[in-house]
N, C-alpha and C. Protein backbone atom coordinates (compact mmCIF):
# COMPACT_ATOMS: atom_id res chain seq x y z
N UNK A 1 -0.78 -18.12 -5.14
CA UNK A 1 -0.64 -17.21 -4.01
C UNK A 1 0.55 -16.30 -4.27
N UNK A 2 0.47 -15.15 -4.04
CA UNK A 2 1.34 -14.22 -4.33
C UNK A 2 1.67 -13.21 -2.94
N UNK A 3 2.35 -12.56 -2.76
CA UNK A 3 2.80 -11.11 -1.70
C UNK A 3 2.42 -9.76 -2.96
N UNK A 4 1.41 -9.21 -1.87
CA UNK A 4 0.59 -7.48 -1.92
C UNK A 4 1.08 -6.49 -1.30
N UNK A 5 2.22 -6.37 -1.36
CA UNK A 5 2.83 -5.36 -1.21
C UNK A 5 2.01 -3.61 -1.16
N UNK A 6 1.59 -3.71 0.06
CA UNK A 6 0.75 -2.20 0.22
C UNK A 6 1.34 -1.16 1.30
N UNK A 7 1.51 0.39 0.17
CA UNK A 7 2.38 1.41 1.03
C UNK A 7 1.40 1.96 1.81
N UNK A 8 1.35 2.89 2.71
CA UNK A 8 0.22 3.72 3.23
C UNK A 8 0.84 5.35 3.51
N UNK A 9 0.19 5.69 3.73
CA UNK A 9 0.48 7.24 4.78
C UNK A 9 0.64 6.68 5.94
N UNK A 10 1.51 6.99 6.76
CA UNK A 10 1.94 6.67 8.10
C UNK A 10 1.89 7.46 8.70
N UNK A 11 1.24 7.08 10.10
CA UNK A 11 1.09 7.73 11.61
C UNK A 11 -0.36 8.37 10.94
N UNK A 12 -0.83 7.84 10.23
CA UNK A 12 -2.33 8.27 9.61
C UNK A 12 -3.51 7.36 9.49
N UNK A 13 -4.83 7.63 10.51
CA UNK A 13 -5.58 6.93 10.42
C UNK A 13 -6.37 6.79 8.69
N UNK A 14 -6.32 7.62 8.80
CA UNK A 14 -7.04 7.12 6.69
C UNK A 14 -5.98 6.52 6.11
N UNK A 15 -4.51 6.70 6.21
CA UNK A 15 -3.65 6.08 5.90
C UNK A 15 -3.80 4.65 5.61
N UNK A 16 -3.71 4.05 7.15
CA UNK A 16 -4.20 2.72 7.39
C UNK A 16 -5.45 2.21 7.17
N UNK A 17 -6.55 3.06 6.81
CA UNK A 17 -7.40 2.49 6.79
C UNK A 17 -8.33 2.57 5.22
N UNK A 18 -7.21 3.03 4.61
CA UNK A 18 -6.83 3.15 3.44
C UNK A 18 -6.52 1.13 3.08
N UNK A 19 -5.55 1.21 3.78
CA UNK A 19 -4.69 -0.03 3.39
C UNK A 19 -5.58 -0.91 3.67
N UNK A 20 -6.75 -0.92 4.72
CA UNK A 20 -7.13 -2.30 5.34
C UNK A 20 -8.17 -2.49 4.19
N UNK A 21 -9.24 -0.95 3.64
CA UNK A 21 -10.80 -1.63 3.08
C UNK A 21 -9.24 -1.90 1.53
N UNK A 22 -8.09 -1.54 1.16
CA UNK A 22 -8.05 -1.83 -0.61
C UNK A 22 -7.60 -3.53 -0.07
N UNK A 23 -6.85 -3.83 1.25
CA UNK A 23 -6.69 -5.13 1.30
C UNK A 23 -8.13 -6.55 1.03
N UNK A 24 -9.46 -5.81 1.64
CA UNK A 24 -10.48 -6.30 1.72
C UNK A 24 -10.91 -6.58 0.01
N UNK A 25 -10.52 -5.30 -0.73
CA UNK A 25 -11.03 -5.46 -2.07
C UNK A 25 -10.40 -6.08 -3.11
N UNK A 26 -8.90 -6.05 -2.99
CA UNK A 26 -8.15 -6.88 -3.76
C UNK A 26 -8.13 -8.53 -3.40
N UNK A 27 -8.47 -8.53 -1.69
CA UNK A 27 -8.62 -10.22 -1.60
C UNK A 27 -9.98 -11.00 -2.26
N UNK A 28 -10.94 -10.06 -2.31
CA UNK A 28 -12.20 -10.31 -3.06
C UNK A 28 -12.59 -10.11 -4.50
N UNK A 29 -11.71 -9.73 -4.67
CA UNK A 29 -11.84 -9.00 -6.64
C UNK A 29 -10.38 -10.23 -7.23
N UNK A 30 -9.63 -10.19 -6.48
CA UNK A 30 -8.29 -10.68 -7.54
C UNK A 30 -7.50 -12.06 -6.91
N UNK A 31 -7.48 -12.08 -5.67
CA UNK A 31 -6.60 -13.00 -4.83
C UNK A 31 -7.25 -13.53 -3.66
N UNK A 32 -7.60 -14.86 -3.75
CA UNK A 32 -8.29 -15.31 -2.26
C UNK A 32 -7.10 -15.45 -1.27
N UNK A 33 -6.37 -15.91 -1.31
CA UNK A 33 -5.10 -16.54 -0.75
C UNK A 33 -3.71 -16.28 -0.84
N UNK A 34 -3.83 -14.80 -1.39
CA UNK A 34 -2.73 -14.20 -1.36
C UNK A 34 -2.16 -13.41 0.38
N UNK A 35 -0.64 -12.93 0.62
CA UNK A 35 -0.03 -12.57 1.48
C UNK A 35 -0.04 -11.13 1.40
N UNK A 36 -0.42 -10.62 2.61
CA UNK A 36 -0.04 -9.41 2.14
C UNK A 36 0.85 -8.73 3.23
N UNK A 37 1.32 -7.34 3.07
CA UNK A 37 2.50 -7.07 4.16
C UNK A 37 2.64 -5.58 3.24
N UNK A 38 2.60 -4.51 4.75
CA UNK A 38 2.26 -3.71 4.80
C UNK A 38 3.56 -2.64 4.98
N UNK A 39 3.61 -1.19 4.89
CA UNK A 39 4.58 -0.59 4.92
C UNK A 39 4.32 0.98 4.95
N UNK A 40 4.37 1.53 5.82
CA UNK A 40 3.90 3.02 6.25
C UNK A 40 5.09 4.01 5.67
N UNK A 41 4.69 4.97 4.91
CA UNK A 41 5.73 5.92 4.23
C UNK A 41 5.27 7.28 4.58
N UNK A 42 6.68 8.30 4.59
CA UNK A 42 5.89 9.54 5.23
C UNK A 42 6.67 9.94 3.60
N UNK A 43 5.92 10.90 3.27
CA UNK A 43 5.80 11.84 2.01
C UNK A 43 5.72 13.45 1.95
N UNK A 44 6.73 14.14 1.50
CA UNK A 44 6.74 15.67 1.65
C UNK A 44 6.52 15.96 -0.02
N UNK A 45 6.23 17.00 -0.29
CA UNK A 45 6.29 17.36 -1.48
C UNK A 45 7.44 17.67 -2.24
N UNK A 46 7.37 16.78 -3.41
CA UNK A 46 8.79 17.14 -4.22
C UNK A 46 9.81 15.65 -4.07
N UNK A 47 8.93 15.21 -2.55
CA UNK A 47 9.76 13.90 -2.57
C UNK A 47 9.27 12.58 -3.58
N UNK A 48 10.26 12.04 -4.04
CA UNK A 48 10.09 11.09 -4.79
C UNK A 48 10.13 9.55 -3.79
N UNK A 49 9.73 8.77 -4.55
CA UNK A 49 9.93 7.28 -3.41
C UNK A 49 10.95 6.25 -4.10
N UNK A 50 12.64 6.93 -3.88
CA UNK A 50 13.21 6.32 -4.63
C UNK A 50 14.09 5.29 -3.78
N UNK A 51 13.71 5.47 -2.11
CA UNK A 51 14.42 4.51 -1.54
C UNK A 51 13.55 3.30 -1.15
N UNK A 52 12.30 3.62 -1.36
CA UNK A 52 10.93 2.42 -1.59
C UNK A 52 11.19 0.62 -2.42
N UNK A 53 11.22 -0.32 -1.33
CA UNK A 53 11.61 -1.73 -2.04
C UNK A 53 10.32 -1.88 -2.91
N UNK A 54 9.96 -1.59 -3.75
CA UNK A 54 8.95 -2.45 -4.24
C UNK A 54 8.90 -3.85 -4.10
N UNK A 55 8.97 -4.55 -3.44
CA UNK A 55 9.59 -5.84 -3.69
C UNK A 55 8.20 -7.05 -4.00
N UNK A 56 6.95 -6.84 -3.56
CA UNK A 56 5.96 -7.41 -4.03
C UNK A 56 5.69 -8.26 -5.16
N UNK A 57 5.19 -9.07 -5.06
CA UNK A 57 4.43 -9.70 -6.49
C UNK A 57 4.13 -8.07 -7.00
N UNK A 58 3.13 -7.58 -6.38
CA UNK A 58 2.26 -7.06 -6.94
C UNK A 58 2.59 -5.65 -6.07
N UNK A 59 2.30 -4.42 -6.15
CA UNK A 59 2.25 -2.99 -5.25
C UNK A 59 1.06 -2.32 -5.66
N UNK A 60 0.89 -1.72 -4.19
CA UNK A 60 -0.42 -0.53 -4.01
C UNK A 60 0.30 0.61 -3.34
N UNK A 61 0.03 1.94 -3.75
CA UNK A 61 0.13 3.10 -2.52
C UNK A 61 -0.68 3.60 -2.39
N UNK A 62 -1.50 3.70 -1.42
CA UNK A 62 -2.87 4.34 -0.74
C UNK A 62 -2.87 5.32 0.31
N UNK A 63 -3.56 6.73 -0.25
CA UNK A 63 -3.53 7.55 0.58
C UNK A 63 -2.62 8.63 0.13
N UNK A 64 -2.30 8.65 -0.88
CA UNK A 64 -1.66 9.78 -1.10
C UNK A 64 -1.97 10.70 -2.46
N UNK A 65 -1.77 12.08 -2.34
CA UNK A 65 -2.19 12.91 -3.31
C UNK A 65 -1.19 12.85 -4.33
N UNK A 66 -1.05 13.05 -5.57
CA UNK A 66 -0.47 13.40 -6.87
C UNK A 66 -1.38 14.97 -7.48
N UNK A 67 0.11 15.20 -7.49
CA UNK A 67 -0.88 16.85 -8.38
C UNK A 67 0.72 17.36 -9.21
């Protein structure tokens, strides 16, 4: 059993719901019985996520663009 550390878009319904179906797929593909615990980030362009704990076993960020 491990902690899944998953970021989202915050104050955003795809955000969250982002987070809930990758929680559904990682508990079924990789981890039955793993913890998971969640964490809403707001993101501007140019910003980096350097005050972000990764602190997880493991990390996801869902919902956000890269270009």
């Amino acid at each position: 059993m491990g902690k899944i550390k998953i970021f989202f878009h915050n104050n955003c319904f795809d955000g969250l719901s982002s987070a809930a179906v990758f929680s559904i797929f990682y508990r079924g593909a990789f981890c039955h019985d793993c913890e998971f615990e969640y964490e809403g980030l707001a993101h501007r362009a140019g910003q980096l996520f350097l005050n972000v704990r990764f602190d997880g076993d493991e990390n996801a960020i869902v919902d956000f663009k890269y270009s």
